[in-house]
N, C-alpha and C. Protein backbone atom coordinates (compact mmCIF):
# COMPACT_ATOMS: atom_id res chain seq x y z
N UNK A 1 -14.20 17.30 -11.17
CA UNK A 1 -13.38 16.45 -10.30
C UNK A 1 -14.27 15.77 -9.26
N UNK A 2 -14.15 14.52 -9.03
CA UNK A 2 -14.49 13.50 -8.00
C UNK A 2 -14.44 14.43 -6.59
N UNK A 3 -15.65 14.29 -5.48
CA UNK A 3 -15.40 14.88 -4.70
C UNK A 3 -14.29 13.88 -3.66
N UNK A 4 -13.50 14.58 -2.87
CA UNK A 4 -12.55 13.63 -1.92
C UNK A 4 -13.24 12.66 -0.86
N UNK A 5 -12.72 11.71 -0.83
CA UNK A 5 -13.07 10.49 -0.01
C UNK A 5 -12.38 10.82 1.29
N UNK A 6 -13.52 10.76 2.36
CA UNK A 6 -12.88 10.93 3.59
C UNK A 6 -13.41 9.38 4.74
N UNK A 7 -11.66 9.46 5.40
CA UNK A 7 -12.08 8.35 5.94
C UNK A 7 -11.90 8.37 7.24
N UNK A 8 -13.03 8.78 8.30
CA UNK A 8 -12.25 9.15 9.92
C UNK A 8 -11.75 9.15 10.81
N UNK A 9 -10.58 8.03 10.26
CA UNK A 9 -9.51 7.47 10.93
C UNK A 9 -8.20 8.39 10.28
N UNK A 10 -8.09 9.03 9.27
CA UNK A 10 -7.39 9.61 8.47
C UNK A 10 -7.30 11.47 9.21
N UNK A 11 -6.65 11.98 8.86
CA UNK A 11 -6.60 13.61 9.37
C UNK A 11 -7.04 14.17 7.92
N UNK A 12 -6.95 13.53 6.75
CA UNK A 12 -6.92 14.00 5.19
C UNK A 12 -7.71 13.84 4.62
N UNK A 13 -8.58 13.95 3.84
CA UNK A 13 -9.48 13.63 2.80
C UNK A 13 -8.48 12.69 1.53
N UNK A 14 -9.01 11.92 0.81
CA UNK A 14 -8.30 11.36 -0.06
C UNK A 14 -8.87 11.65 -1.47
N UNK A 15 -7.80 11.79 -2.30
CA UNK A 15 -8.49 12.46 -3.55
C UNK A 15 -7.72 10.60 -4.51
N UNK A 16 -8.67 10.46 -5.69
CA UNK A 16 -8.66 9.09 -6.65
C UNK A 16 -6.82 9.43 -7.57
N UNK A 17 -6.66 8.70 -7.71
CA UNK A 17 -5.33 8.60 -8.47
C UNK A 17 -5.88 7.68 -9.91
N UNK A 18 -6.67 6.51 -9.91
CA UNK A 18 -7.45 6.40 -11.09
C UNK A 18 -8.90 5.48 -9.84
N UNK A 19 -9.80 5.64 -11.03
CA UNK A 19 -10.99 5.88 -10.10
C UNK A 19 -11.63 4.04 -10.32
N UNK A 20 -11.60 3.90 -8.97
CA UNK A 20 -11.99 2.50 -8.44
C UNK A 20 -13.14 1.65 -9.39
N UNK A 21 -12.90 0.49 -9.48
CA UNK A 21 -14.25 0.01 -10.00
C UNK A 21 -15.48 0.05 -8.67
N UNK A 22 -15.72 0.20 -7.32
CA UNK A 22 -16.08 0.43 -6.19
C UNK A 22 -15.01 0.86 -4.85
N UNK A 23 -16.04 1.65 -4.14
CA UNK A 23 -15.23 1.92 -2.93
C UNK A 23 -16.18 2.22 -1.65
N UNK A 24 -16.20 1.87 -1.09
CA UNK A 24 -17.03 2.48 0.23
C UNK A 24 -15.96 2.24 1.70
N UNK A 25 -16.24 3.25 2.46
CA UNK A 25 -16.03 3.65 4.22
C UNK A 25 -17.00 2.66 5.09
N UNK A 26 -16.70 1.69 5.64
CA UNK A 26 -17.14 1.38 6.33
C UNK A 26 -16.92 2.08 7.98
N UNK A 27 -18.06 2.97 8.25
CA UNK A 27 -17.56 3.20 9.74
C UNK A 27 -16.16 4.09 10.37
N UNK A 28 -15.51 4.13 11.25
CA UNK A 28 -14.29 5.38 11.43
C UNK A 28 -13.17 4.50 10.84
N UNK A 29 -12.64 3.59 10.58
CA UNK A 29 -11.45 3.24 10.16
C UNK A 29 -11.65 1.95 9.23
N UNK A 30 -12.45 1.49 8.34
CA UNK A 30 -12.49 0.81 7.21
C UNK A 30 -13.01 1.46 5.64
N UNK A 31 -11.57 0.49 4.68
CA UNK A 31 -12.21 1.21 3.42
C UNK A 31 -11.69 0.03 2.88
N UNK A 32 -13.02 -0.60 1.52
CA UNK A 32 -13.10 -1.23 0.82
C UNK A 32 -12.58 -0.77 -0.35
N UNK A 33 -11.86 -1.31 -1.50
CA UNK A 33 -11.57 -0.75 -2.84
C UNK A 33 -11.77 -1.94 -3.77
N UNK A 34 -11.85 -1.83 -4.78
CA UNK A 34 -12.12 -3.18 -5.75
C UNK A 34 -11.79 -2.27 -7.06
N UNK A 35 -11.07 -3.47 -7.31
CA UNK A 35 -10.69 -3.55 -9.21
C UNK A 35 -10.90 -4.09 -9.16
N UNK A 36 -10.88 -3.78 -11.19
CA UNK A 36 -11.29 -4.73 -12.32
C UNK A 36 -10.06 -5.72 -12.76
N UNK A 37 -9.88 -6.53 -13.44
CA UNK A 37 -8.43 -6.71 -13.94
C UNK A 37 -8.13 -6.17 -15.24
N UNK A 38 -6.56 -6.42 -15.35
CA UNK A 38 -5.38 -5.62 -15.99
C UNK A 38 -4.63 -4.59 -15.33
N UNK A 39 -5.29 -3.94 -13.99
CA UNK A 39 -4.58 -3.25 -13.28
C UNK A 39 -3.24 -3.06 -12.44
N UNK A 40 -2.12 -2.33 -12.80
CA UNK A 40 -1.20 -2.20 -12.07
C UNK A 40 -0.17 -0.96 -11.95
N UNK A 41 0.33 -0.75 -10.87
CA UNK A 41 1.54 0.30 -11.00
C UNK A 41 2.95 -0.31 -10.48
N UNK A 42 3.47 -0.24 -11.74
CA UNK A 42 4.88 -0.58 -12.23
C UNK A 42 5.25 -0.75 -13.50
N UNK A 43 6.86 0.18 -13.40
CA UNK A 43 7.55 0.30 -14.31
C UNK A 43 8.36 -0.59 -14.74
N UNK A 44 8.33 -1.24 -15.77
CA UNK A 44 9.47 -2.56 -16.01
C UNK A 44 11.17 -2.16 -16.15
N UNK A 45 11.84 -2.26 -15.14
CA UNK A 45 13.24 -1.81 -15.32
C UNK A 45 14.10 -2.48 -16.42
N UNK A 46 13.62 -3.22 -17.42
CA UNK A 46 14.11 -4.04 -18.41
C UNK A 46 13.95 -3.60 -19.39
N UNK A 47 12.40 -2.75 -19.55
CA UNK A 47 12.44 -1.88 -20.76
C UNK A 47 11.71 -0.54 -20.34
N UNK A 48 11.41 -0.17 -19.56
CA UNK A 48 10.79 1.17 -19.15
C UNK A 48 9.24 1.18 -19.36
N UNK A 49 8.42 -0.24 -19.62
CA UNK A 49 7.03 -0.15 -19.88
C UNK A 49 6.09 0.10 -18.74
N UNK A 50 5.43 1.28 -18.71
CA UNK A 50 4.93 1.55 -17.74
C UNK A 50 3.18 1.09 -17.58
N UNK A 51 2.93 0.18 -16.74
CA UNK A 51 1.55 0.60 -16.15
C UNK A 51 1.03 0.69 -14.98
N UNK A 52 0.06 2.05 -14.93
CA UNK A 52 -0.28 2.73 -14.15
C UNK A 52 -1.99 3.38 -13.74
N UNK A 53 -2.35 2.04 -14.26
CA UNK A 53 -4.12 2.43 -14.10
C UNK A 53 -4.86 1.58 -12.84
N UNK A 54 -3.85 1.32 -11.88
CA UNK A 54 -4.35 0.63 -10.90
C UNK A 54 -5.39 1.55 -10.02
N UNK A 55 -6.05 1.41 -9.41
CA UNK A 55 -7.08 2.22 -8.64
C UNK A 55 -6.45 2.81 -7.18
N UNK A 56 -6.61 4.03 -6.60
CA UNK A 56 -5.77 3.98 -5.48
C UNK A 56 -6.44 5.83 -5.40
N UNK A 57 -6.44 5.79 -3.77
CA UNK A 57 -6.88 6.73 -2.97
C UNK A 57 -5.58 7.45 -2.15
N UNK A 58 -5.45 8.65 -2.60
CA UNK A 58 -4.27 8.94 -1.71
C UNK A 58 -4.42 10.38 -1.16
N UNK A 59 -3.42 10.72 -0.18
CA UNK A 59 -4.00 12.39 0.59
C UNK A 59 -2.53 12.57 1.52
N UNK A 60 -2.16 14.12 1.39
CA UNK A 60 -0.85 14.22 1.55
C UNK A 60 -1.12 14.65 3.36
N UNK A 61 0.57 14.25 4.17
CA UNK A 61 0.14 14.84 5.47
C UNK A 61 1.23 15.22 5.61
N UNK A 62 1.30 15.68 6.64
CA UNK A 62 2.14 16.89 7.25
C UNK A 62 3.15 16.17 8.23
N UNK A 63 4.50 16.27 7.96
CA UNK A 63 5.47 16.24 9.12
C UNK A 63 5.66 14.53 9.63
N UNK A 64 6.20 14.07 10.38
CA UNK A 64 6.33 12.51 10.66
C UNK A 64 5.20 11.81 10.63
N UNK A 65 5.15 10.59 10.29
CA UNK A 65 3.54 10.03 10.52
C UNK A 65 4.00 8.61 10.63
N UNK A 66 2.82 7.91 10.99
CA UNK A 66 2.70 6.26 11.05
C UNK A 66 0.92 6.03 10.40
N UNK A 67 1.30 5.45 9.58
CA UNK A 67 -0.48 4.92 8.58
C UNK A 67 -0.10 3.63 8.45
N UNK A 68 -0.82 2.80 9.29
CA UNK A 68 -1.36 1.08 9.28
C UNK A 68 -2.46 0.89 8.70
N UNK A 69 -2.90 -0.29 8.54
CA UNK A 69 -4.05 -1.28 8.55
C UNK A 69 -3.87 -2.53 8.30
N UNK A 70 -4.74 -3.28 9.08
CA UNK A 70 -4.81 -4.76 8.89
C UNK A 70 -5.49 -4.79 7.32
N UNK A 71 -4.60 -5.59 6.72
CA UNK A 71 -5.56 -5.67 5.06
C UNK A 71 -5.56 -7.31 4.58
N UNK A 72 -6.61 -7.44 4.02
CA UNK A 72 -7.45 -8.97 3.72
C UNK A 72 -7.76 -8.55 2.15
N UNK A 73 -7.66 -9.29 0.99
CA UNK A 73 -7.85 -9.11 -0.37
C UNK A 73 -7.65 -11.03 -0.92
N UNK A 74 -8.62 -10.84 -1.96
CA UNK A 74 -8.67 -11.93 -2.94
C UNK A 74 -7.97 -12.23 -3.87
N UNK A 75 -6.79 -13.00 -3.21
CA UNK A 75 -5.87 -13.29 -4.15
C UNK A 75 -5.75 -14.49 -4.98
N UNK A 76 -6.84 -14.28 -6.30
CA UNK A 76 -7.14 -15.26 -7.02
C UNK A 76 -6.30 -15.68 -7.93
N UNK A 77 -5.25 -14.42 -8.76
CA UNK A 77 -4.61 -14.42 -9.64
C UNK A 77 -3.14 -13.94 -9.41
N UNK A 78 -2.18 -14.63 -9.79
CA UNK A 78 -0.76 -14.10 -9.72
C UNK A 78 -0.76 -12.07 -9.81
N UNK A 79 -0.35 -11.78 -8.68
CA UNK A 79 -0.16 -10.54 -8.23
C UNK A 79 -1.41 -9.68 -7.70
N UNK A 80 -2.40 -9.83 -7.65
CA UNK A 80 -3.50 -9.14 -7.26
C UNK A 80 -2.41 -9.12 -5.45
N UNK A 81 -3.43 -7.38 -5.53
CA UNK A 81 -2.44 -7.48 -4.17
C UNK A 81 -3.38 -6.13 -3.19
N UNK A 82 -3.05 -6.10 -1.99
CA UNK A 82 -3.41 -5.06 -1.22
C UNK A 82 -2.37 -4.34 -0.79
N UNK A 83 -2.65 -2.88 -1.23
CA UNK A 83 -1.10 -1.75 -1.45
C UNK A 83 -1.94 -0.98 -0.25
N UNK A 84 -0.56 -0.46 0.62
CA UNK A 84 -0.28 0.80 1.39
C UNK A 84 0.97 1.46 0.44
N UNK A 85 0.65 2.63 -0.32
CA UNK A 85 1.32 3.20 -1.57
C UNK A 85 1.62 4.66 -0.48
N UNK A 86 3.16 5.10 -1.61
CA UNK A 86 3.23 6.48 -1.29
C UNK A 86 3.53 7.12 -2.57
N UNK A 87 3.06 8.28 -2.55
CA UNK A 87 2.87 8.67 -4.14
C UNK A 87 3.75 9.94 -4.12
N UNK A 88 4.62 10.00 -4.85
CA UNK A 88 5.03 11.32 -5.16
C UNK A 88 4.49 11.89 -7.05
N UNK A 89 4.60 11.28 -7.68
CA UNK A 89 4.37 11.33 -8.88
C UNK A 89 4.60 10.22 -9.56
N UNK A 90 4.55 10.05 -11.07
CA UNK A 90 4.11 8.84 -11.74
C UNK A 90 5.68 8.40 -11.94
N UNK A 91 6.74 8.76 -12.02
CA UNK A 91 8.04 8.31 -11.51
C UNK A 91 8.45 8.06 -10.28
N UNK A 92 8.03 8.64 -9.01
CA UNK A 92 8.32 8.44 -8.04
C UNK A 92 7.00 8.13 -6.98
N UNK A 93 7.04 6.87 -6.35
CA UNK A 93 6.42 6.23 -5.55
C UNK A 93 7.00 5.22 -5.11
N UNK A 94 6.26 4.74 -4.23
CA UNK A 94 6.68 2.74 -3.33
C UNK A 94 5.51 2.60 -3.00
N UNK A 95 5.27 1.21 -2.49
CA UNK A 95 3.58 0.33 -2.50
C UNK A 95 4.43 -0.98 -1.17
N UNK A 96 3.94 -1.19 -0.63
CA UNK A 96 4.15 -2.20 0.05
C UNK A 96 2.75 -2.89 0.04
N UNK A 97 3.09 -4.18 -0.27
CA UNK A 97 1.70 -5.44 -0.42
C UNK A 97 1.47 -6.41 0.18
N UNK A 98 0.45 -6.78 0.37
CA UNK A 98 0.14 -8.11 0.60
C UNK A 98 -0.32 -8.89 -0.40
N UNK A 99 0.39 -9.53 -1.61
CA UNK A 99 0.15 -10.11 -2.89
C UNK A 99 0.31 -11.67 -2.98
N UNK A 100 -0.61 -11.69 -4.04
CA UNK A 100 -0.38 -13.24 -4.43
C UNK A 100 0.96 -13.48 -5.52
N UNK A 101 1.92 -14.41 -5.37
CA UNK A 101 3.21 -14.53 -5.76
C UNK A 101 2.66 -14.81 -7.32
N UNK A 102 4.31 -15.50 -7.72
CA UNK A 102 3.50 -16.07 -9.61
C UNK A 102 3.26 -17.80 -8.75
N UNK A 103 3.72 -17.80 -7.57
CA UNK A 103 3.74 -19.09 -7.37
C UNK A 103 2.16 -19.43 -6.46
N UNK A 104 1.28 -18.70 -6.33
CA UNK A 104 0.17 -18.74 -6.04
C UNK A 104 -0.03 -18.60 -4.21
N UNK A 105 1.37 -17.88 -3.75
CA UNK A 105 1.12 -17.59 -1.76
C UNK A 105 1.18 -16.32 -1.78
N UNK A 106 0.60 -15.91 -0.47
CA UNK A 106 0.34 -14.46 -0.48
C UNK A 106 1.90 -14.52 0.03
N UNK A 107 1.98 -13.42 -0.02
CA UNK A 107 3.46 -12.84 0.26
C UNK A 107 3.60 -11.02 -0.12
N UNK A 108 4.85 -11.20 1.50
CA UNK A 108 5.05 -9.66 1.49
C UNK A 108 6.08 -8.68 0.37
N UNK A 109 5.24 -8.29 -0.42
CA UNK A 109 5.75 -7.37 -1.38
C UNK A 109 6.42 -5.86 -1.59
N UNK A 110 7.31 -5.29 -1.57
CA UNK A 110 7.76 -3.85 -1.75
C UNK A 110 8.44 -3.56 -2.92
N UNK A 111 7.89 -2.53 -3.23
CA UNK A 111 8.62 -1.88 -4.87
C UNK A 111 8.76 -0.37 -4.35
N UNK A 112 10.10 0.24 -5.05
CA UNK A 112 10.37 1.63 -4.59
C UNK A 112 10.53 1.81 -5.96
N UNK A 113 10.30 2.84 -6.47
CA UNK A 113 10.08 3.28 -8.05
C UNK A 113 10.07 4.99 -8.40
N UNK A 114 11.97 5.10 -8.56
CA UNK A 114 12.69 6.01 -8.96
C UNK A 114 13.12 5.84 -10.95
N UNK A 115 12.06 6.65 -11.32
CA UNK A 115 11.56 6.01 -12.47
C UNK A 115 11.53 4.37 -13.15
N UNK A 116 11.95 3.99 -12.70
CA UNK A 116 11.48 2.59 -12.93
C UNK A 116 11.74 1.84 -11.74
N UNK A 117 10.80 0.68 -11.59
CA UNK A 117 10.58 0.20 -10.23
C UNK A 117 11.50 -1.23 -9.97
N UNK A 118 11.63 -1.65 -8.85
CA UNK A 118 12.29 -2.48 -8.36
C UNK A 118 11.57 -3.13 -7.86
N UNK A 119 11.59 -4.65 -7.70
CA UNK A 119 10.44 -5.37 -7.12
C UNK A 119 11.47 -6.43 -5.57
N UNK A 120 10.68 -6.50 -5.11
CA UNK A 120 11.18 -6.89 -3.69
C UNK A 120 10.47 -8.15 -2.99
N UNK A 121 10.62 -9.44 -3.33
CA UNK A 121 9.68 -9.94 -1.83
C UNK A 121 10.23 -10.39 -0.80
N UNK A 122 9.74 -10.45 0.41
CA UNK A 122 10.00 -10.43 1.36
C UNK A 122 10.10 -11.54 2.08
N UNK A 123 9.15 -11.99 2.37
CA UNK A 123 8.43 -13.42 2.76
C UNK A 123 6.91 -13.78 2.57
N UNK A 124 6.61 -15.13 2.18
CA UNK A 124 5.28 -15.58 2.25
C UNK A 124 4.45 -15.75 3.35
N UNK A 125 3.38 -15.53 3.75
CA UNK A 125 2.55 -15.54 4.93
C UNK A 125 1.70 -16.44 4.76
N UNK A 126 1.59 -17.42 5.86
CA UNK A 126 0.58 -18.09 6.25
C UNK A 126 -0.37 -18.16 5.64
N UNK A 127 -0.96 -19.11 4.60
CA UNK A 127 -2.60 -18.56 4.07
C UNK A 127 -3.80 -18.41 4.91
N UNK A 128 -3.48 -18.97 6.14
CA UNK A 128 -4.58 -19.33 7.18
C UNK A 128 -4.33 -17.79 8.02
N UNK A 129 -3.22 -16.94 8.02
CA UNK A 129 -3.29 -15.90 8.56
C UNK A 129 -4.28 -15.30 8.78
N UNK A 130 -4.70 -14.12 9.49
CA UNK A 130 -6.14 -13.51 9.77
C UNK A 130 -5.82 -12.06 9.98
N UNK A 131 -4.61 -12.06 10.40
CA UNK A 131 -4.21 -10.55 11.02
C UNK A 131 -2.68 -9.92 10.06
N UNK A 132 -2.85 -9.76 9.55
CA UNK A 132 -1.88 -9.11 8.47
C UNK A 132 -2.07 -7.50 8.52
N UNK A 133 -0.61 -6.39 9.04
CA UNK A 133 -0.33 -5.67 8.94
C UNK A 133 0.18 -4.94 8.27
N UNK A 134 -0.38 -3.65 7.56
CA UNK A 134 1.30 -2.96 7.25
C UNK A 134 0.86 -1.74 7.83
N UNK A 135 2.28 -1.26 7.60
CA UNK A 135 2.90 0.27 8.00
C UNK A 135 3.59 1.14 7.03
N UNK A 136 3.25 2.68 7.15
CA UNK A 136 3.90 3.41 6.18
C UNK A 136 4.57 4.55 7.25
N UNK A 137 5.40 4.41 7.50
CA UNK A 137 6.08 5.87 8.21
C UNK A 137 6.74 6.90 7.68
N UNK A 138 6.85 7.87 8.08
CA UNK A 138 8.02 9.08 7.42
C UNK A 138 8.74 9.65 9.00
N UNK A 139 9.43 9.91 8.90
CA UNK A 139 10.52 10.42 9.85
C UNK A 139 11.75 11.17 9.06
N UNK A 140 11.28 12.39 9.22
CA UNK A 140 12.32 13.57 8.18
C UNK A 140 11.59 13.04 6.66
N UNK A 141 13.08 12.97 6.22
CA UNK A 141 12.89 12.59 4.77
C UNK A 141 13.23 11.58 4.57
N UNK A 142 12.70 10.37 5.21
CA UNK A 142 13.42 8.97 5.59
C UNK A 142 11.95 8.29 5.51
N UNK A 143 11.54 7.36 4.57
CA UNK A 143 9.99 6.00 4.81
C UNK A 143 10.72 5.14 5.11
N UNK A 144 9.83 4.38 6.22
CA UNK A 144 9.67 3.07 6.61
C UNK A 144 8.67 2.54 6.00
N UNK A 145 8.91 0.95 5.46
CA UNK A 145 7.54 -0.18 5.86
C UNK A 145 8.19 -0.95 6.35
N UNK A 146 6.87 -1.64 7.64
CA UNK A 146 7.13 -2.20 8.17
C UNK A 146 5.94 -3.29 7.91
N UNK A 147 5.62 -4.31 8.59
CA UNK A 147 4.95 -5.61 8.71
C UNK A 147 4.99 -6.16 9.87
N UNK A 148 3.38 -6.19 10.10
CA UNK A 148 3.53 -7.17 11.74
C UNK A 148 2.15 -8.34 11.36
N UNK A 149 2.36 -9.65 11.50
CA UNK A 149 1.46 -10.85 11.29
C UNK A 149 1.36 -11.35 12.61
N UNK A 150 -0.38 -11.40 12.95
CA UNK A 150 -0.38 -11.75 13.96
C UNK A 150 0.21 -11.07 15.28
N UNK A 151 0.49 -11.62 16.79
CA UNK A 151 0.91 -10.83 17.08
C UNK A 151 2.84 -10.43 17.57
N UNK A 152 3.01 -11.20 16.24
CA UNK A 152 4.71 -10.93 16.57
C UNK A 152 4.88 -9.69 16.32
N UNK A 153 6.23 -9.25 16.74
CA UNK A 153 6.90 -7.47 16.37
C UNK A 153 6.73 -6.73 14.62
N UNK A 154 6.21 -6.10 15.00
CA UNK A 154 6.72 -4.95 13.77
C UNK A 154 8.03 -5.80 12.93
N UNK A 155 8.11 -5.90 11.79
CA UNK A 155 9.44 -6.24 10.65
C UNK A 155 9.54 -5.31 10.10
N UNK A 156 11.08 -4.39 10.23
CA UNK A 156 10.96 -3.77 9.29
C UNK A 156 11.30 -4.31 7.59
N UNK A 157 10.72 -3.46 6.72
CA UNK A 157 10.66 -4.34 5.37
C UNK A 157 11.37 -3.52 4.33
N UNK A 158 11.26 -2.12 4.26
CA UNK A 158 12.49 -1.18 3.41
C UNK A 158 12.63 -0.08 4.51
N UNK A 159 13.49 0.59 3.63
CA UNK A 159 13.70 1.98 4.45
C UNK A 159 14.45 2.64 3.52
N UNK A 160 14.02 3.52 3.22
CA UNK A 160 14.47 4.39 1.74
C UNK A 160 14.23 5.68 1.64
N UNK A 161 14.70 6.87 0.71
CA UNK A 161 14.10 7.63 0.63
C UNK A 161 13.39 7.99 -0.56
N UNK A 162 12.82 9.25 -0.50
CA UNK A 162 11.65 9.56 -1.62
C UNK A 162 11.49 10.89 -1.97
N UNK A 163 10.70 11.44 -1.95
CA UNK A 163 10.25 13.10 -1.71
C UNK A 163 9.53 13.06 -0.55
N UNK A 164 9.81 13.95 0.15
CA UNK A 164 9.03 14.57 1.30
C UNK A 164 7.56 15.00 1.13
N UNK A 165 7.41 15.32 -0.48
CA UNK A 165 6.14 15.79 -0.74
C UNK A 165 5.28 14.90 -1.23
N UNK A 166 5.10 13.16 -0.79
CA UNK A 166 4.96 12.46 -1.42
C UNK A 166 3.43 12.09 -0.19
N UNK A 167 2.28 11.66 -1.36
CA UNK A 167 1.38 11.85 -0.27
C UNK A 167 1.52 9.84 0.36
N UNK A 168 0.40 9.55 0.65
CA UNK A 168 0.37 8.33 1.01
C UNK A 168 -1.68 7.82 1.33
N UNK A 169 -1.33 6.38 1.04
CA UNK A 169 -2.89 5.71 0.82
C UNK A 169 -2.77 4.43 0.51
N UNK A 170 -4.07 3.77 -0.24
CA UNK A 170 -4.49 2.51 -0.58
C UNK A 170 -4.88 2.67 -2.05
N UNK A 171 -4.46 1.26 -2.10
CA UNK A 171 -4.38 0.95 -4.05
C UNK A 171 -4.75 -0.51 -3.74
N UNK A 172 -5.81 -1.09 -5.03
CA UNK A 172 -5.95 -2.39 -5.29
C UNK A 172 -5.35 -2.60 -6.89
N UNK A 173 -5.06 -4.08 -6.88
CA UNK A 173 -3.95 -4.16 -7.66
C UNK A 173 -4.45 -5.67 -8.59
N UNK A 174 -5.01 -5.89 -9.70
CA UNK A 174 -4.89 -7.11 -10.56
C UNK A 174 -4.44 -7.14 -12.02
N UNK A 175 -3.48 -7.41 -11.83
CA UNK A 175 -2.54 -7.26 -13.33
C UNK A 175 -2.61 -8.65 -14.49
N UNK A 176 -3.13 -9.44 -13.35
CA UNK A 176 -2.97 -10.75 -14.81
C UNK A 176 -4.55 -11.39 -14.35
N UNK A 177 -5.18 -11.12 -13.11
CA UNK A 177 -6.91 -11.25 -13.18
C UNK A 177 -7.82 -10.74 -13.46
N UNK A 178 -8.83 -10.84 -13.19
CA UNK A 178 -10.50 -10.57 -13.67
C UNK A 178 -10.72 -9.51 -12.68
N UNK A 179 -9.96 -9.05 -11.55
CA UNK A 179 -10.09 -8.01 -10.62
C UNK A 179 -10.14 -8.95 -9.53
N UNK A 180 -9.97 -8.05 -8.07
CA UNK A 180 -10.11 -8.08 -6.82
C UNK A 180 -10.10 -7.38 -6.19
N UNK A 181 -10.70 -7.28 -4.91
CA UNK A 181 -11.56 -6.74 -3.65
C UNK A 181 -10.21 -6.44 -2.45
N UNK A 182 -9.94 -5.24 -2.14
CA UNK A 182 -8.59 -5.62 -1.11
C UNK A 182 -9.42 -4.56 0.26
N UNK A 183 -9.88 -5.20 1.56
CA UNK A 183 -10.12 -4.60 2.68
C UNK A 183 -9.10 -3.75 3.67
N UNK A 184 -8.99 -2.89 3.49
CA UNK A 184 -8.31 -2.05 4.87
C UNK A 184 -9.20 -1.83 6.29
N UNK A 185 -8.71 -2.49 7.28
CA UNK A 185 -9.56 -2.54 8.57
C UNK A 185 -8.79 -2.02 9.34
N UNK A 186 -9.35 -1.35 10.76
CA UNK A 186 -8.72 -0.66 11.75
C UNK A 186 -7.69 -0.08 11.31
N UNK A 187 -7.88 0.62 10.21
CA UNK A 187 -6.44 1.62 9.72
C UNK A 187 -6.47 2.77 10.77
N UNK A 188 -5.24 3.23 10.75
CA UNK A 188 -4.62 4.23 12.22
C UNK A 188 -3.15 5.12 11.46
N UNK A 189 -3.80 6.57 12.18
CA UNK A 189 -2.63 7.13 11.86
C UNK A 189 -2.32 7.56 13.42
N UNK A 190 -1.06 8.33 13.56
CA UNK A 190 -0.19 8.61 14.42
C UNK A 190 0.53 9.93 13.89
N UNK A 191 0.84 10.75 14.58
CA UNK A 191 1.75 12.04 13.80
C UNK A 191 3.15 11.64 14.98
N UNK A 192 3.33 10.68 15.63
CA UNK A 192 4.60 10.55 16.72
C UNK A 192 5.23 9.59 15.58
N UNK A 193 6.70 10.02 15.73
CA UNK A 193 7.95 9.81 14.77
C UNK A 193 8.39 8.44 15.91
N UNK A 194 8.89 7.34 14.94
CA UNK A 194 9.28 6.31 14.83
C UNK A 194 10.43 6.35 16.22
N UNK A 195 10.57 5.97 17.28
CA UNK A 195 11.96 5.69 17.93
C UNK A 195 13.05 5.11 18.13
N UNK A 196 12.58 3.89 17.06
CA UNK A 196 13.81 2.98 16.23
C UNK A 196 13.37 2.15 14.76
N UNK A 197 13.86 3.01 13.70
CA UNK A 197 13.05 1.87 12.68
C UNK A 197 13.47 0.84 12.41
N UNK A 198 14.71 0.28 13.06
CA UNK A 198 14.63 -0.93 12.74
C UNK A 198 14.16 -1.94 13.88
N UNK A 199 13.71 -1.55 15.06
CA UNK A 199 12.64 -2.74 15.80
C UNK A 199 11.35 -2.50 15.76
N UNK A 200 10.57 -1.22 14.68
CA UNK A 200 9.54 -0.78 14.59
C UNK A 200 8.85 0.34 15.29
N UNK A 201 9.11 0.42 16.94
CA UNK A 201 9.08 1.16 18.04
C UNK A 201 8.54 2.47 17.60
């Protein structure tokens, strides 16, 4: 077994879910990941076709949490995307993205995937953007994502439930390209529980 990736912004070590075409830690709170293409996780709710060889680092924590990062990725090809994922098992997970559409804008993406997945977008962002957020919270047995661009408020973007035992991390994502590079910067955790999820607080 791969030894665990630790990143010292994290309380967890992160163990591979499938193993990166590259990865490196930049420093206490950056991590680089890169795929190849053909990569993705999702289940087609139309016929149950599953794929699931996207690359992704994940590590379970304890009790309420908040896990951000500003994330930047090369969105060359329809869906290449930068995931804040929560993993319970290969039926049960959610990914919130920053992806390239089929229509070629980045845009905010969420899939919750109770054996087969549901796809969600949200809104398109700015291509000139610079500061792109997400958020993964737990509070009980309750996830948030949220989204903050720039410096407007926190959005919240789902709110669902899952398993409690579901860990959480980063996944890069190219399903119809040649691969791409997705940056997590100033990622931050928090163990203080959410005080309103729907203004983000």
């Amino acid at each position: 077994m791969a030894d665990p990736v630790s990143i010292p912004a994290l309380p967890v070590p992160l163990r591979r879910l499938n193993a990166p075409d590259s990865h490196r830690v930049e420093g206490y709170d950056r991590l680089v990941l890169s795929t190849a293409g053909g990569t993705d996780l999702f289940t087609d709710p139309a016929d149950g076709a599953r794929r699931d060889n996207a690359p992704a680092l994940v590590g379970a924590l304890d009790g309420d949490f908040r896990v951000s990062a500003l994330v930047r990725v090369g969105l060359s090809a329809a869906f290449d995307a930068a995931v804040l994922l929560l993993y319970a098992s290969p039926d049960a997970w959610a990914k919130l993205c920053l992806e390239s559409s089929a229509q070629g804008r980045p845009t905010i993406v969420s899939v919750v995937n109770r054996g087969v997945s549901d796809d969600c977008n949200s809104f398109a962002v700015d291509p000139q953007a610079e500061d792109v957020r997400l958020r993964i919270s737990r509070s009980g047995s309750a996830y948030a994502f949220h989204v903050r661009v720039g410096d407007a408020p926190w959005e919240l973007i789902r709110y669902f439930a899952l398993r409690d035992t579901a860990e959480v991390g980063f996944l890069a994502q190219s399903p119809t390209g040649e691969g791409t590079t997705a940056r997590f910067e100033e990622i931050a955790y928090s163990a203080e529980r959410l005080a309103d999820v729907r203004d983000g607080s």
